[in-house]
PDB file of N, CA and C in Angstrom:
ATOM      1  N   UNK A   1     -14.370   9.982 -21.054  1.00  0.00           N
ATOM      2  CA  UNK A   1     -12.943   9.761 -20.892  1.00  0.00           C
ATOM      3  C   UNK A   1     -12.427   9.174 -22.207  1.00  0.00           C
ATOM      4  N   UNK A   2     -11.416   9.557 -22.660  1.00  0.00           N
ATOM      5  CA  UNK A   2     -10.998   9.205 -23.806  1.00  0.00           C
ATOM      6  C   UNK A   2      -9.687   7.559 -23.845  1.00  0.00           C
ATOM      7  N   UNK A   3      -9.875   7.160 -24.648  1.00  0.00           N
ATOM      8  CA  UNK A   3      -9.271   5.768 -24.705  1.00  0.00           C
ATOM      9  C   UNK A   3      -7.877   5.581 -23.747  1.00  0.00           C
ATOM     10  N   UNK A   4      -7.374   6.370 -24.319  1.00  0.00           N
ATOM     11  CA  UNK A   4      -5.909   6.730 -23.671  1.00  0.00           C
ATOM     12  C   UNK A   4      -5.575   6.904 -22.450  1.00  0.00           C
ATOM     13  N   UNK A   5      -6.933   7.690 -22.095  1.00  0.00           N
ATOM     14  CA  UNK A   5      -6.666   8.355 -20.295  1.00  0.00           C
ATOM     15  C   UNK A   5      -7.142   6.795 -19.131  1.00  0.00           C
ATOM     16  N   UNK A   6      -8.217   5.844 -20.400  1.00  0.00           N
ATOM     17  CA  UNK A   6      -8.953   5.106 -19.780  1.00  0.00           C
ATOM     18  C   UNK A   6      -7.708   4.036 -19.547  1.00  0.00           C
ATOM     19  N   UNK A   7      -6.556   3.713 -20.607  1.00  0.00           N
ATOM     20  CA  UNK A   7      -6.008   2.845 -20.902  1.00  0.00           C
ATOM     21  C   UNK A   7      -4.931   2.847 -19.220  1.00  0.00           C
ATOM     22  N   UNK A   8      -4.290   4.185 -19.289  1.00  0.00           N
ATOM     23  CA  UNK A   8      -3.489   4.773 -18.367  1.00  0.00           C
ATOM     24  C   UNK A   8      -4.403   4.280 -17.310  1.00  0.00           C
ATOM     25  N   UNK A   9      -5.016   4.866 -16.852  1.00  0.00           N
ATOM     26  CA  UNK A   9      -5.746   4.529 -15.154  1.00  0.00           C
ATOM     27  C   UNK A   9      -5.855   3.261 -15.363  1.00  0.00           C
ATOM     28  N   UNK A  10      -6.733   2.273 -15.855  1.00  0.00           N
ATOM     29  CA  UNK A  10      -6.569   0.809 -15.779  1.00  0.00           C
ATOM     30  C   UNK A  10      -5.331   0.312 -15.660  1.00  0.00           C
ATOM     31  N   UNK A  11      -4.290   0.743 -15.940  1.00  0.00           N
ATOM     32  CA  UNK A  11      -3.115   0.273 -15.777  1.00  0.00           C
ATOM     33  C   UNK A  11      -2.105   0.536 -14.694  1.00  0.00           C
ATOM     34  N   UNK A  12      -2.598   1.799 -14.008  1.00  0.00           N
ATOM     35  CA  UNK A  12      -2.286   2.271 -12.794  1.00  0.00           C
ATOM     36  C   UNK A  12      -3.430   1.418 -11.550  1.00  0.00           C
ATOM     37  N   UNK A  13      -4.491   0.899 -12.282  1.00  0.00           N
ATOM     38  CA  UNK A  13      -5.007   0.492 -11.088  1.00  0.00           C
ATOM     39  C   UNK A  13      -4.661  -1.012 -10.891  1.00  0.00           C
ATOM     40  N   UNK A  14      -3.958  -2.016 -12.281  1.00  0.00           N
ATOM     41  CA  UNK A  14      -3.126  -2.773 -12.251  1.00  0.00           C
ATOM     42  C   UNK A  14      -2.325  -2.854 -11.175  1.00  0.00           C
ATOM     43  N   UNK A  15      -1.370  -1.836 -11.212  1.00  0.00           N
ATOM     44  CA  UNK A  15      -0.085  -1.261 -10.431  1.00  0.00           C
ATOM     45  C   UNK A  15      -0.448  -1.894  -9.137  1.00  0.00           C
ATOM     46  N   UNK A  16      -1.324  -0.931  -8.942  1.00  0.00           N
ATOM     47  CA  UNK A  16      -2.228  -0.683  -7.261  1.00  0.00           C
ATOM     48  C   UNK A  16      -2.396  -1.953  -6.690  1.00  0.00           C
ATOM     49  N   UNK A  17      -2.818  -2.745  -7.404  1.00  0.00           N
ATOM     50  CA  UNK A  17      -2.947  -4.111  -7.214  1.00  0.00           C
ATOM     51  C   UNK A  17      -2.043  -4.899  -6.344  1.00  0.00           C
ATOM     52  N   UNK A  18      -1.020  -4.607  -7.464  1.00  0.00           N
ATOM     53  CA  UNK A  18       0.166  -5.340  -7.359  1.00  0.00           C
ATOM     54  C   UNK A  18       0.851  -5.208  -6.212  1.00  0.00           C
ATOM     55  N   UNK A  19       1.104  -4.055  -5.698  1.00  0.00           N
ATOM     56  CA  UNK A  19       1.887  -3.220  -5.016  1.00  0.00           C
ATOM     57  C   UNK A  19       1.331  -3.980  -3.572  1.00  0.00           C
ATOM     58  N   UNK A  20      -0.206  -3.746  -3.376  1.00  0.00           N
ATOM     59  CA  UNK A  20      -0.741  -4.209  -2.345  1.00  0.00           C
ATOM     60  C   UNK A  20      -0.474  -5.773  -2.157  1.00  0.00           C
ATOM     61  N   UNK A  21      -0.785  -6.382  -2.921  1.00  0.00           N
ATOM     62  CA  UNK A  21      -0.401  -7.724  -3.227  1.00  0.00           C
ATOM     63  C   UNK A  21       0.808  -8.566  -3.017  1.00  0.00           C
ATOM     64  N   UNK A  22       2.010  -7.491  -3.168  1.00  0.00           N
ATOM     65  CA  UNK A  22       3.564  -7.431  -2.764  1.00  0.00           C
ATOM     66  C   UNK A  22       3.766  -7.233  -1.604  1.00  0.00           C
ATOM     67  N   UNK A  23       3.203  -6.091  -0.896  1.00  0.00           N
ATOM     68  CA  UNK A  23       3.091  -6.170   0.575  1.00  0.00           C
ATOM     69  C   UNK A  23       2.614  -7.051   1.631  1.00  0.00           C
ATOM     70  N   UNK A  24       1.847  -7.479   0.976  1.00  0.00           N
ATOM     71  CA  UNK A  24       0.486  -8.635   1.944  1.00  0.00           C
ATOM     72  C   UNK A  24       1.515  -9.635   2.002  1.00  0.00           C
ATOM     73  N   UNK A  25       2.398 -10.188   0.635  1.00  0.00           N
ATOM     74  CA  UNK A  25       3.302 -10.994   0.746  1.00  0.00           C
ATOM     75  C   UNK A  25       4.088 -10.992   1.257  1.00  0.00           C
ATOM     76  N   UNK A  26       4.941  -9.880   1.677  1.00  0.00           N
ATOM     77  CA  UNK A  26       6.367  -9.576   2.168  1.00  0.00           C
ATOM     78  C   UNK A  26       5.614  -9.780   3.415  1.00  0.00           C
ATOM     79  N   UNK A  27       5.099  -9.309   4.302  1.00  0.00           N
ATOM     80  CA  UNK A  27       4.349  -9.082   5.504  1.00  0.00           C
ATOM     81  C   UNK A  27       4.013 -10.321   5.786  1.00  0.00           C
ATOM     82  N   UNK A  28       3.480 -11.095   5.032  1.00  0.00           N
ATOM     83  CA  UNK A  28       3.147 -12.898   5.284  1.00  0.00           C
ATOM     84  C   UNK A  28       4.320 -13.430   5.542  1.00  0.00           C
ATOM     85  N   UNK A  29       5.319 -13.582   4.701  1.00  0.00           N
ATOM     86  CA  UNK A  29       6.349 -13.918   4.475  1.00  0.00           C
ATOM     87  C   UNK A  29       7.749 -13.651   5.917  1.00  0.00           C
ATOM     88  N   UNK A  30       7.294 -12.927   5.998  1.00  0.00           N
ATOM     89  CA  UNK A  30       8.402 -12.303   6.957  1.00  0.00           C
ATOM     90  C   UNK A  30       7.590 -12.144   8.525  1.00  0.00           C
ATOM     91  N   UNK A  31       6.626 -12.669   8.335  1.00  0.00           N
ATOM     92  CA  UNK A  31       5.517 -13.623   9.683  1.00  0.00           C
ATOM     93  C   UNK A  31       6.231 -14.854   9.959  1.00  0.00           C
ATOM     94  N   UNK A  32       5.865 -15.700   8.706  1.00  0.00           N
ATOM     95  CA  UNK A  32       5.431 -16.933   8.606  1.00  0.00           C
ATOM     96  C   UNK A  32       6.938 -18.138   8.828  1.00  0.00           C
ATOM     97  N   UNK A  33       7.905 -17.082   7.760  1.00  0.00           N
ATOM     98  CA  UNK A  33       9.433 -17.965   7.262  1.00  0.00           C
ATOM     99  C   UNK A  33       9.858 -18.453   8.610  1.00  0.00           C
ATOM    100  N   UNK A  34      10.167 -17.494   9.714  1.00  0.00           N
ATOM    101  CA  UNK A  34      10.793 -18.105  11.206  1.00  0.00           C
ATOM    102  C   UNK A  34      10.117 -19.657  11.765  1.00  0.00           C
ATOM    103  N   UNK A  35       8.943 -19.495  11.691  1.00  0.00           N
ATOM    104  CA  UNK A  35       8.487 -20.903  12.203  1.00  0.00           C
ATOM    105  C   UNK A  35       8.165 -21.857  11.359  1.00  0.00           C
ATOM    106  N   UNK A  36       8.436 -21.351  10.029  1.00  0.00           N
ATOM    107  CA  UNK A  36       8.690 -22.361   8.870  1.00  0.00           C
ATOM    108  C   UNK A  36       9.847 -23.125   9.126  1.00  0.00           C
ATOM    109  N   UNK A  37      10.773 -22.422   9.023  1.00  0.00           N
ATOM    110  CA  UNK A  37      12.458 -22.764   9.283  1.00  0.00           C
ATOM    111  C   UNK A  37      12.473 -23.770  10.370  1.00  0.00           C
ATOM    112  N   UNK A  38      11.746 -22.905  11.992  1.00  0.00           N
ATOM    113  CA  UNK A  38      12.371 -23.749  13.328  1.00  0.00           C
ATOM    114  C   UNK A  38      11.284 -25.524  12.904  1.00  0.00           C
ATOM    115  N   UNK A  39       9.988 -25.292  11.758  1.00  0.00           N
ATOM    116  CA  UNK A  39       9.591 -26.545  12.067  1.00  0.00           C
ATOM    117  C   UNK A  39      10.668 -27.409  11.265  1.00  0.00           C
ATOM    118  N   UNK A  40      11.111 -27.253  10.309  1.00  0.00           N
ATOM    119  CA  UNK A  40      11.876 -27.823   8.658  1.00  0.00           C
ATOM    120  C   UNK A  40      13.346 -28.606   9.520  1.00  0.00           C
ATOM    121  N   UNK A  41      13.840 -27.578  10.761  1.00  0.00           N
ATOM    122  CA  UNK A  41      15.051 -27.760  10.877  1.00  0.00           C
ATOM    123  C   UNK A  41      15.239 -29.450  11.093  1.00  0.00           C
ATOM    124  N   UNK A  42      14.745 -30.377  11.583  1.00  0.00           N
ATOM    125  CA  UNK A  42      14.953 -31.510  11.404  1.00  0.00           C
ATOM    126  C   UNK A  42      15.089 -32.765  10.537  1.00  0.00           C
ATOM    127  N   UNK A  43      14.045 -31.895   9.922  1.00  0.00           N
ATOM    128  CA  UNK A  43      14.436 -32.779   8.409  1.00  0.00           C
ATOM    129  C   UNK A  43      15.524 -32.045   7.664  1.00  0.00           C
ATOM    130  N   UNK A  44      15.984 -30.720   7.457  1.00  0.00           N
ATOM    131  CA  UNK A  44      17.349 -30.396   7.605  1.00  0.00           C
ATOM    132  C   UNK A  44      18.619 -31.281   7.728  1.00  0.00           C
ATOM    133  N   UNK A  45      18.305 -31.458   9.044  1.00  0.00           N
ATOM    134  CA  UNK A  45      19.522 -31.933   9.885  1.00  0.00           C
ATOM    135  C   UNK A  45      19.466 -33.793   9.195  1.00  0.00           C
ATOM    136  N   UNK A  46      18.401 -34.221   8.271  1.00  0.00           N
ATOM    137  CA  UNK A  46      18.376 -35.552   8.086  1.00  0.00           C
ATOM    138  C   UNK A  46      18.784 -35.613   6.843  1.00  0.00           C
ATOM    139  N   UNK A  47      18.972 -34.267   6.410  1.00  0.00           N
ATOM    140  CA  UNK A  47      19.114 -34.302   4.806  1.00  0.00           C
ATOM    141  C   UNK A  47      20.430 -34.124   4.768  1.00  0.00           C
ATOM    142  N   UNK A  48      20.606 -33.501   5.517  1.00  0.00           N
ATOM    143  CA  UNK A  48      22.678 -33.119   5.616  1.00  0.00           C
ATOM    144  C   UNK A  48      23.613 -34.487   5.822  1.00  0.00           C
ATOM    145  N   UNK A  49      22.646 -35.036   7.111  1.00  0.00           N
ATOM    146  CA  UNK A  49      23.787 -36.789   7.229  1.00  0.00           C
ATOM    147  C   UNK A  49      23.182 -37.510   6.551  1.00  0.00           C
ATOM    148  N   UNK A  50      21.971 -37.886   5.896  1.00  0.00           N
ATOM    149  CA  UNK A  50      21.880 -38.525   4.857  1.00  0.00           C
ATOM    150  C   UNK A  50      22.450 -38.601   3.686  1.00  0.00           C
ATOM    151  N   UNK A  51      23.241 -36.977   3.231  1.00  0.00           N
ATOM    152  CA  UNK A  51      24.235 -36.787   2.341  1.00  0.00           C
ATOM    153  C   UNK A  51      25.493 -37.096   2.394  1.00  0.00           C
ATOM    154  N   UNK A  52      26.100 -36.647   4.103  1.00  0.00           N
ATOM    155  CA  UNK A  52      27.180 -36.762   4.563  1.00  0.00           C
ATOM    156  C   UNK A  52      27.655 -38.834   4.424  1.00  0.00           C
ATOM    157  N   UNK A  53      26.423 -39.217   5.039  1.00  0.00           N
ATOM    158  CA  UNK A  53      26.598 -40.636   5.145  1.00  0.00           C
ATOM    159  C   UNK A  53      26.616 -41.339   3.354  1.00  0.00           C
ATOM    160  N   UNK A  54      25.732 -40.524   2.567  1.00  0.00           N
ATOM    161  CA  UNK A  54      26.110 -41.418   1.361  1.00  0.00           C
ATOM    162  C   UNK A  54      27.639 -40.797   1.073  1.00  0.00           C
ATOM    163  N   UNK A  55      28.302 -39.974   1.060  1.00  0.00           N
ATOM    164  CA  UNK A  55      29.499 -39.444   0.482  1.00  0.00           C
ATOM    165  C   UNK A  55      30.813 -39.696   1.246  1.00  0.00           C
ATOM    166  N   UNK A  56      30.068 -40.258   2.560  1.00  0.00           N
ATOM    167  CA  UNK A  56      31.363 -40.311   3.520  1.00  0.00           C
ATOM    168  C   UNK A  56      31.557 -41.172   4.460  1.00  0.00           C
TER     169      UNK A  56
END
């Protein structure tokens, strides 16, 4: 295989990588965020009147 062709496929198998890697994430991500959120929402809600109360 000549340098060039070798350079190209290593770099497509880069790609490949990635691509899979992007998915696994989006797919984690779009699992995970909902019960991220419903646990967070309280400290949320402490960060908002903790603001509200210093400003107001």
């Amino acid at each position: 295989m000549d340098r060039k062709a070798a350079k190209e496929l290593l770099h497509i198998q880069g790609w490949l990588a990635d691509e899979v890697n992007r998915q696994l994430t989006w797919l984690t991500l779009s699992r995970d965020l909902p019960p991220w959120k419903r646990s967070l929402e309280v400290l949320f809600a402490d960060a908002e009147l903790a603001l509200t109360n210093e400003t107001g």
